[in-house]
C-alpha atoms as a PDB file:
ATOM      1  CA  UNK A   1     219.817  11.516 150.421  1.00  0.00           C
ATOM      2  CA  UNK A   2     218.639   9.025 148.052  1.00  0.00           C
ATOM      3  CA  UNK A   3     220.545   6.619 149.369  1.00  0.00           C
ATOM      4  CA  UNK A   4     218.436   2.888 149.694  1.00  0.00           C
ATOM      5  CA  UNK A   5     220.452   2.171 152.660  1.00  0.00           C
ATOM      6  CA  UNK A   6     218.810   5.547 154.584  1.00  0.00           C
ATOM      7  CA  UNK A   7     216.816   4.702 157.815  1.00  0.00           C
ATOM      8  CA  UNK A   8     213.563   6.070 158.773  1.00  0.00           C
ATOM      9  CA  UNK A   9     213.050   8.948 160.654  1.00  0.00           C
ATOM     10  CA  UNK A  10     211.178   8.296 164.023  1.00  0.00           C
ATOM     11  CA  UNK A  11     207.534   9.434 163.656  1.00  0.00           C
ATOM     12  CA  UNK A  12     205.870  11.412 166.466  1.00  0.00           C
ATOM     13  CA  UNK A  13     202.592  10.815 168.344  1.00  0.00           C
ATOM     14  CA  UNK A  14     201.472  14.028 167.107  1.00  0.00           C
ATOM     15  CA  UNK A  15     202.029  12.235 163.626  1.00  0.00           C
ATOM     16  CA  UNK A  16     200.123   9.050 164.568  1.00  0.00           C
ATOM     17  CA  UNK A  17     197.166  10.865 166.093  1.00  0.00           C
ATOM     18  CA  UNK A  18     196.725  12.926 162.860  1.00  0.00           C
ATOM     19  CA  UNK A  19     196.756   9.486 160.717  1.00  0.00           C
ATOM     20  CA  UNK A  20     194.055   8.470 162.826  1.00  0.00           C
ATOM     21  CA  UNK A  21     191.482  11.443 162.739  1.00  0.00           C
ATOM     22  CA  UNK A  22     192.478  11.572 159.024  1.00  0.00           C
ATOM     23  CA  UNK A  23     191.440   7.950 158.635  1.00  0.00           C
ATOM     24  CA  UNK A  24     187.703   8.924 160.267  1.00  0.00           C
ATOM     25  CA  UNK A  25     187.040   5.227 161.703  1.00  0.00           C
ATOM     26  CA  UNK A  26     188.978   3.307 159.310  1.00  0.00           C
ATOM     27  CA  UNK A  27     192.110   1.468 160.207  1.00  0.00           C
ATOM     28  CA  UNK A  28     195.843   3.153 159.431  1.00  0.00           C
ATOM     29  CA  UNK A  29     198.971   1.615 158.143  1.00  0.00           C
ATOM     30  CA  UNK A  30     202.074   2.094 159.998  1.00  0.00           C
ATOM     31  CA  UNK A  31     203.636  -1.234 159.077  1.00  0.00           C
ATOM     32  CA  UNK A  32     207.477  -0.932 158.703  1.00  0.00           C
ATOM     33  CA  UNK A  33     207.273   2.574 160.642  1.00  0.00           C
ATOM     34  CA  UNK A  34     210.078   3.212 163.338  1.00  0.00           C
ATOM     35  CA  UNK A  35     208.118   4.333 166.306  1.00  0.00           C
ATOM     36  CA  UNK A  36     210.093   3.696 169.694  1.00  0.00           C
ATOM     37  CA  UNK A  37     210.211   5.278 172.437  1.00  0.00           C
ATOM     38  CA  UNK A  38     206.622   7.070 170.898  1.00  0.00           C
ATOM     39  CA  UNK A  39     204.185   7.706 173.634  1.00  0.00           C
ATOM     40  CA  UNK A  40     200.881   5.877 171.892  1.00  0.00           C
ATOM     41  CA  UNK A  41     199.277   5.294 174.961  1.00  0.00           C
ATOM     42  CA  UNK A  42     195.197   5.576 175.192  1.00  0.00           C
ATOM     43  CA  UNK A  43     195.078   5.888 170.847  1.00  0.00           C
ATOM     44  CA  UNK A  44     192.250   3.546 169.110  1.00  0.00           C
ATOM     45  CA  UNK A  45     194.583   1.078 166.835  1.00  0.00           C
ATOM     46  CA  UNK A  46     192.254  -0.966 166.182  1.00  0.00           C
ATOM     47  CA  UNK A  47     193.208  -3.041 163.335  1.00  0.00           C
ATOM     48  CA  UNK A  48     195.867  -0.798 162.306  1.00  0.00           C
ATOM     49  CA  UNK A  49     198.679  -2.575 160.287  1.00  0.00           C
ATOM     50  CA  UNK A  50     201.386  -2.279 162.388  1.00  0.00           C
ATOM     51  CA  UNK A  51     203.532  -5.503 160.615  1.00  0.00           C
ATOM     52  CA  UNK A  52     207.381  -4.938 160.962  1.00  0.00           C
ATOM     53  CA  UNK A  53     206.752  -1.721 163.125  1.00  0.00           C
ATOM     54  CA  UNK A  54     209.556  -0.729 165.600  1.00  0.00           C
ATOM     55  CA  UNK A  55     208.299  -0.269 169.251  1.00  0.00           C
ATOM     56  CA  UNK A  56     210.688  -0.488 171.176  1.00  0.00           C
ATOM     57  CA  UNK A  57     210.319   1.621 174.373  1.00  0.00           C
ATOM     58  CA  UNK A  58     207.129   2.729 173.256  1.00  0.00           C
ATOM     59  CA  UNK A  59     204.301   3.435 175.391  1.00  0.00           C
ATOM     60  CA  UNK A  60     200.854   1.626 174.328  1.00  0.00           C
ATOM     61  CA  UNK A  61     199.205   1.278 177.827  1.00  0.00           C
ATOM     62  CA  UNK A  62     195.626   1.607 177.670  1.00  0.00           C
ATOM     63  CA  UNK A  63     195.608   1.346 173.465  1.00  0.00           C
ATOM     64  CA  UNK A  64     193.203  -0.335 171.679  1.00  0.00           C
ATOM     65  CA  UNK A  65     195.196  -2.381 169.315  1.00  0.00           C
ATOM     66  CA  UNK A  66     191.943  -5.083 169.079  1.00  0.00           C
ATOM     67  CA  UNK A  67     192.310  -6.966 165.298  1.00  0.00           C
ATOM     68  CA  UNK A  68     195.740  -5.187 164.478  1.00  0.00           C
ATOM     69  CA  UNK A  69     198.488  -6.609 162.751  1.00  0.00           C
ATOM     70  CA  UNK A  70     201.982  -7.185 164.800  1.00  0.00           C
ATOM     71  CA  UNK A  71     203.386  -9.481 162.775  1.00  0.00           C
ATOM     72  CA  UNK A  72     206.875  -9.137 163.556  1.00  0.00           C
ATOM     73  CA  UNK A  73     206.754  -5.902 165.242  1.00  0.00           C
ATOM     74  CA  UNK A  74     209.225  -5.519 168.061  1.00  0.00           C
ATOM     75  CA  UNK A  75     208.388  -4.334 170.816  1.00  0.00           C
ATOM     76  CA  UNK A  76     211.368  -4.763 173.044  1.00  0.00           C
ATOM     77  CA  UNK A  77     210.407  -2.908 176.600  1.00  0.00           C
ATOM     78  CA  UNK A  78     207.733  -1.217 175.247  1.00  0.00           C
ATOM     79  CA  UNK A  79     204.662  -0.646 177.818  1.00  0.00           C
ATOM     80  CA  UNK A  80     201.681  -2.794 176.771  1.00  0.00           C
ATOM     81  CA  UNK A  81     199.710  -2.592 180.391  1.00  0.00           C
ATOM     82  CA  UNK A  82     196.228  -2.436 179.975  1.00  0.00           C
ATOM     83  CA  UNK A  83     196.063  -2.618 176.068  1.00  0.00           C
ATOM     84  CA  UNK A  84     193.322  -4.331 174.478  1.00  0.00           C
ATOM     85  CA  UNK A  85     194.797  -6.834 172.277  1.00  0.00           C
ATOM     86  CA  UNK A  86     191.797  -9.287 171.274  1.00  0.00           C
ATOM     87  CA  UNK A  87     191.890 -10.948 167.808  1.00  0.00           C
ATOM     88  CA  UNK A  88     195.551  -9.013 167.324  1.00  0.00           C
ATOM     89  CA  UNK A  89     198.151 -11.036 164.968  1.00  0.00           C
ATOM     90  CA  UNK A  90     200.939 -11.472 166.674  1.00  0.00           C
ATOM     91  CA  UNK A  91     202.772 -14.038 165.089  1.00  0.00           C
ATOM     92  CA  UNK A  92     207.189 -13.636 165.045  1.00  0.00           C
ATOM     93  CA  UNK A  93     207.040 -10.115 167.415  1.00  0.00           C
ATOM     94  CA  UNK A  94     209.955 -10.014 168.932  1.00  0.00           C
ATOM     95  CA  UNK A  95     209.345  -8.667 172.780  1.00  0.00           C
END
């Protein structure tokens, strides 16, 4: 299990929504996290690092992803209707 080449298990929305009322206001780090197919939809992300993330298939309608960073996320049919994305970095995402 040590293995370097070993891939990421998914995380869970139950997972995410704990990082955020852990974090009490302040933004969360899930850059490099594999979280497709997720359901995310409705969660405040604002300004959550979310650089190199895996999305694909994952539901953010209606999230507030306002000043986060997607810098080369993908998000490959993931559902982005109605998400707030003002001032959000999204420079290389793949979509």
């Amino acid at each position: 299990m040590g293995s370097a080449a070993m891939i990421k298990a998914e995380m869970t929305g139950a997972a995410v929504e704990v990082l955020i009322a852990k974090a009490d206001g302040q933004p969360i780090d899930l850059s490099d996290e594999a979280l497709a197919g997720v359901d995310l939809s409705g969660l405040n992300l604002k300004s959550a690092n979310l650089r190199i993330a895996r999305l694909d298939k994952t539901n953010l309608s209606g999230a507030d992803l306002t000043g986060a960073n997607l810098e080369q996320a993908w998000f490959i049919r993931a559902d982005l209707f109605g998400a707030k994305l003002v001032g959000a970095n999204m420079f290389g995402i793949t979509a």
